[in-house]
Protein backbone atom coordinates (compact mmCIF):
# COMPACT_ATOMS: atom_id res chain seq x y z
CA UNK A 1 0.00 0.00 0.00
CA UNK A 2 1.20 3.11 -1.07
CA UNK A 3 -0.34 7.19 -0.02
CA UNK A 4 -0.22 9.21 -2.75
CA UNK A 5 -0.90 12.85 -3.41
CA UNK A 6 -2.44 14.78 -6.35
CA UNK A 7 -2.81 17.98 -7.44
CA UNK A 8 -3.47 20.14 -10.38
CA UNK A 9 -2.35 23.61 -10.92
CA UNK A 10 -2.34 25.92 -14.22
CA UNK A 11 0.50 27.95 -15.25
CA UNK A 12 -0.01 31.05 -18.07
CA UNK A 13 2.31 33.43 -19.76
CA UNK A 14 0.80 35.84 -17.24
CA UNK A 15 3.03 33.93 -14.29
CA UNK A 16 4.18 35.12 -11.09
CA UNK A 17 6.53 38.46 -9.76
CA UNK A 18 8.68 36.80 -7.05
CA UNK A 19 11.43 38.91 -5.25
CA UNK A 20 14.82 38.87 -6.45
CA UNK A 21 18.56 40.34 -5.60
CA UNK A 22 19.44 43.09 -6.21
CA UNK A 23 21.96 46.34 -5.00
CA UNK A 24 20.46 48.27 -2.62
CA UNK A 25 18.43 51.37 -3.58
CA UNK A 26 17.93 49.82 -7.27
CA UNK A 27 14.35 48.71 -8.15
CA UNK A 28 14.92 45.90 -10.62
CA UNK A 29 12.69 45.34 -13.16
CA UNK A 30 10.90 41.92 -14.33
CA UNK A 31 8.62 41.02 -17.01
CA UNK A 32 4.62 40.61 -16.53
CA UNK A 33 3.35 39.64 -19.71
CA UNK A 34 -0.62 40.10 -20.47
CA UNK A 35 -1.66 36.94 -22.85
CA UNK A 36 -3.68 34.61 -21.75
CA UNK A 37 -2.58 31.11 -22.91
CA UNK A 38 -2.12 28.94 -20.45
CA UNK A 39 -1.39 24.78 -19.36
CA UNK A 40 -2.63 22.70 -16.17
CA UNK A 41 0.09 20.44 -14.71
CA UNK A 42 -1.40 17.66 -12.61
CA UNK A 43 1.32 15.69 -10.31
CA UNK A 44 0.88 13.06 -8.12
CA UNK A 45 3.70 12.33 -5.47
CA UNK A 46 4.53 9.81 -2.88
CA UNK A 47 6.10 11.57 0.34
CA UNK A 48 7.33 8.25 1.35
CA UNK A 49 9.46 7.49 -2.31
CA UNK A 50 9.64 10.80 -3.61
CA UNK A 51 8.04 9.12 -6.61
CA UNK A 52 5.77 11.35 -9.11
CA UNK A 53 4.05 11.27 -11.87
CA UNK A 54 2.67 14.31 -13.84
CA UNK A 55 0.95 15.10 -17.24
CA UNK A 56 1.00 18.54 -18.63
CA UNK A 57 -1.93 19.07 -21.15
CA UNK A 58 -5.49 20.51 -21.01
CA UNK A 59 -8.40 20.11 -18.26
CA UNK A 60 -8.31 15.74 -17.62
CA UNK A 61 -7.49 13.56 -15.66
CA UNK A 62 -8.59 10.35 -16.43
CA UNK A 63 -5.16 10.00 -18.56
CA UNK A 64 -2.88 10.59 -15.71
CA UNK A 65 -4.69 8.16 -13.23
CA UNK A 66 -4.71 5.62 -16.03
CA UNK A 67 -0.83 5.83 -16.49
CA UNK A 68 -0.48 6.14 -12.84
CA UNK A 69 -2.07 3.06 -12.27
CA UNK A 70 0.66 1.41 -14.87
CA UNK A 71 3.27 2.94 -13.26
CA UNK A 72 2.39 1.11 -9.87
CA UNK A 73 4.61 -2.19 -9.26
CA UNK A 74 1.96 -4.96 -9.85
CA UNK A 75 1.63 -5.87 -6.09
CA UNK A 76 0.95 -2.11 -5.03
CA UNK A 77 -2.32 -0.59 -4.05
CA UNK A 78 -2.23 3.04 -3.67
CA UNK A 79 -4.69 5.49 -2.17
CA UNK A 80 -4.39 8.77 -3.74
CA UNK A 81 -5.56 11.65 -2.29
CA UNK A 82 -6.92 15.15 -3.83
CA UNK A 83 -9.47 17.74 -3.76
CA UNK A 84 -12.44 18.58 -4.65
CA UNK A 85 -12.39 19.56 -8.00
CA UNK A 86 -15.45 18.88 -10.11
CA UNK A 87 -13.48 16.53 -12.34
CA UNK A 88 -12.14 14.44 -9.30
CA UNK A 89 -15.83 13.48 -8.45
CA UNK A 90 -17.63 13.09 -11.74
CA UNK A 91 -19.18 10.36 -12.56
CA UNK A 92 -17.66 9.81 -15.55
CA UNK A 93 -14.07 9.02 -14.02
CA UNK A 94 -12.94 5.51 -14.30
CA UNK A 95 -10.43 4.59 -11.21
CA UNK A 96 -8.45 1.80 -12.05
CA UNK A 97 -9.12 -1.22 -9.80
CA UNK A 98 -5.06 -0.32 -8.28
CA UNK A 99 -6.13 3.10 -7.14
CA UNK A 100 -8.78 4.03 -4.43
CA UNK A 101 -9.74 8.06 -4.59
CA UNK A 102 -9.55 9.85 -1.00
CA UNK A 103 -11.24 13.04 -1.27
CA UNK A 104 -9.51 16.04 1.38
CA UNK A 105 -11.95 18.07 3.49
CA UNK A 106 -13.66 20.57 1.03
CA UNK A 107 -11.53 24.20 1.64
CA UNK A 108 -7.99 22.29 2.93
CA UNK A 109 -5.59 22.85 0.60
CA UNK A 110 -2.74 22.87 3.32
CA UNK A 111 -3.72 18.92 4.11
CA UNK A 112 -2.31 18.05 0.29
CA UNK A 113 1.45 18.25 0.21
CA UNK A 114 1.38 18.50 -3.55
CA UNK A 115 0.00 21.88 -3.59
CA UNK A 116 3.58 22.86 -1.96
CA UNK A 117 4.88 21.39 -5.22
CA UNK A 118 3.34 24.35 -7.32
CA UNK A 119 4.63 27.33 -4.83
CA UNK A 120 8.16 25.73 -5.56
CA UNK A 121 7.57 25.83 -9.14
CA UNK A 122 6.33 29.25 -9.68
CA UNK A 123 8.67 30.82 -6.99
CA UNK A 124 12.24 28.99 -8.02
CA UNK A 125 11.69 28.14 -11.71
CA UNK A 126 8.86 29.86 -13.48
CA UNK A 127 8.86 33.42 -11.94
CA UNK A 128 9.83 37.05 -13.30
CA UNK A 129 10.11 35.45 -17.00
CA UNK A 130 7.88 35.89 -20.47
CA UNK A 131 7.09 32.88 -22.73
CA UNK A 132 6.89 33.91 -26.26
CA UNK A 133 4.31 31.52 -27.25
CA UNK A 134 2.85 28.35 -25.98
CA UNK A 135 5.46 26.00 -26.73
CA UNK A 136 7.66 28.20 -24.86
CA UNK A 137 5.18 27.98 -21.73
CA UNK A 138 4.70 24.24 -21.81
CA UNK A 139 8.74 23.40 -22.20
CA UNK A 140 9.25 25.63 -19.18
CA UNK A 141 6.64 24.04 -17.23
CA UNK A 142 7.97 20.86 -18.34
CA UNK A 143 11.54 21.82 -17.73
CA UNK A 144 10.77 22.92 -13.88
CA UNK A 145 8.55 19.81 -13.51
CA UNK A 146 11.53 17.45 -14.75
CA UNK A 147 14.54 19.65 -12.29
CA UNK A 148 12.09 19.43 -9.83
CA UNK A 149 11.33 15.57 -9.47
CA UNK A 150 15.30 14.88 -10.40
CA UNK A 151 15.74 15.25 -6.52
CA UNK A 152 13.31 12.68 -4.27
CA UNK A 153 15.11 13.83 -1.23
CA UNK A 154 13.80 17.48 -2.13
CA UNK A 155 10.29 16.22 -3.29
CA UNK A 156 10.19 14.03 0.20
CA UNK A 157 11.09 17.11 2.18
CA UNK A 158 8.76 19.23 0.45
CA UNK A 159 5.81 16.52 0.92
CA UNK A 160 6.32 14.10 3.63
CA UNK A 161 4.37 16.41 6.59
CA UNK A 162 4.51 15.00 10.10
CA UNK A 163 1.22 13.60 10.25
CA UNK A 164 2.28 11.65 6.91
CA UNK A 165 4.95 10.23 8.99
CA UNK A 166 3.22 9.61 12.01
CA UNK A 167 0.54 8.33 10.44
CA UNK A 168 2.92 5.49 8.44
CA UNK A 169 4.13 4.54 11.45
CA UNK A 170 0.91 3.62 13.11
CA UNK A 171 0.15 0.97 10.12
């Protein structure tokens, strides 16, 4: 049995202003652009492995549960939990018989460790920058994704809260 985490988050060429270094008294200047293209990452991680899995594309996520579910070693069960999105609890979503959904409190992002993931993105890769079109915006998203999940030990601090922890060790 494995706990997993999902999340979805969009990034646009209108990104994010973070705060950068600069010499004292200067007031540095960063790009904001004003289009309004724009990509949803999901990711999925597990704070225990530092494992992930992630599709960038459009509004769905029947795809990424369906490769997460082939990504899983063929003994593993794994309970992913997420929000409350309106695509999460439709109907129409197909869980794969290796996956059981565990819906968060409604209005709790700070239970889901992978919303931490996106804050890290947007504040150490994606910020102060323009994309000139959308290929530009979905290789940088991809780009921060891939630098991102290259360290487990930084996804596992990032993710693996306390009451993940204390919670393993009471299974």
């Amino acid at each position: 049995m494995q706990l997993w985490f999902q999340d979805e988050a969009r990034f646009g060429q209108q990104g994010t202003l973070s705060r950068v270094w600069a010499d004292q008294g200067s007031r540095p200047c960063r790009p904001r652009q004003t289009e309004y293209h724009y990509v949803y990452l999901f990711g999925a991680v597990c704070p225990a492995t530092g494992e992930t899995n992630a599709w960038l594309m459009p509004v769905a996520i029947q795809v990424q549960l369906d490769d997460l579910s082939r990504q899983l070693a063929a003994n593993v069960h794994a309970v992913l939990v997420l929000d409350h999105a309106g695509w999460h609890i439709t109907p129409a979503l197909r869980v794969p018989d290796n996956l059981t959904l565990l819906p968060l409190p409604a209005r709790s992002p700070e239970l889901n460790p992978a919303e931490g993931l996106w804050h890290e993105l947007r504040q150490r890769h994606l910020s102060n920058r323009a994309y000139a079109d959308q290929t530009a915006l979905d290789d940088a998203v991809a780009t921060a994704w891939n630098t991102l999940v290259d360290d487990p030990a930084r996804l596992r601090r990032l993710c693996d809260f306390a009451w993940i922890k204390a919670a393993r060790k009471t299974v």
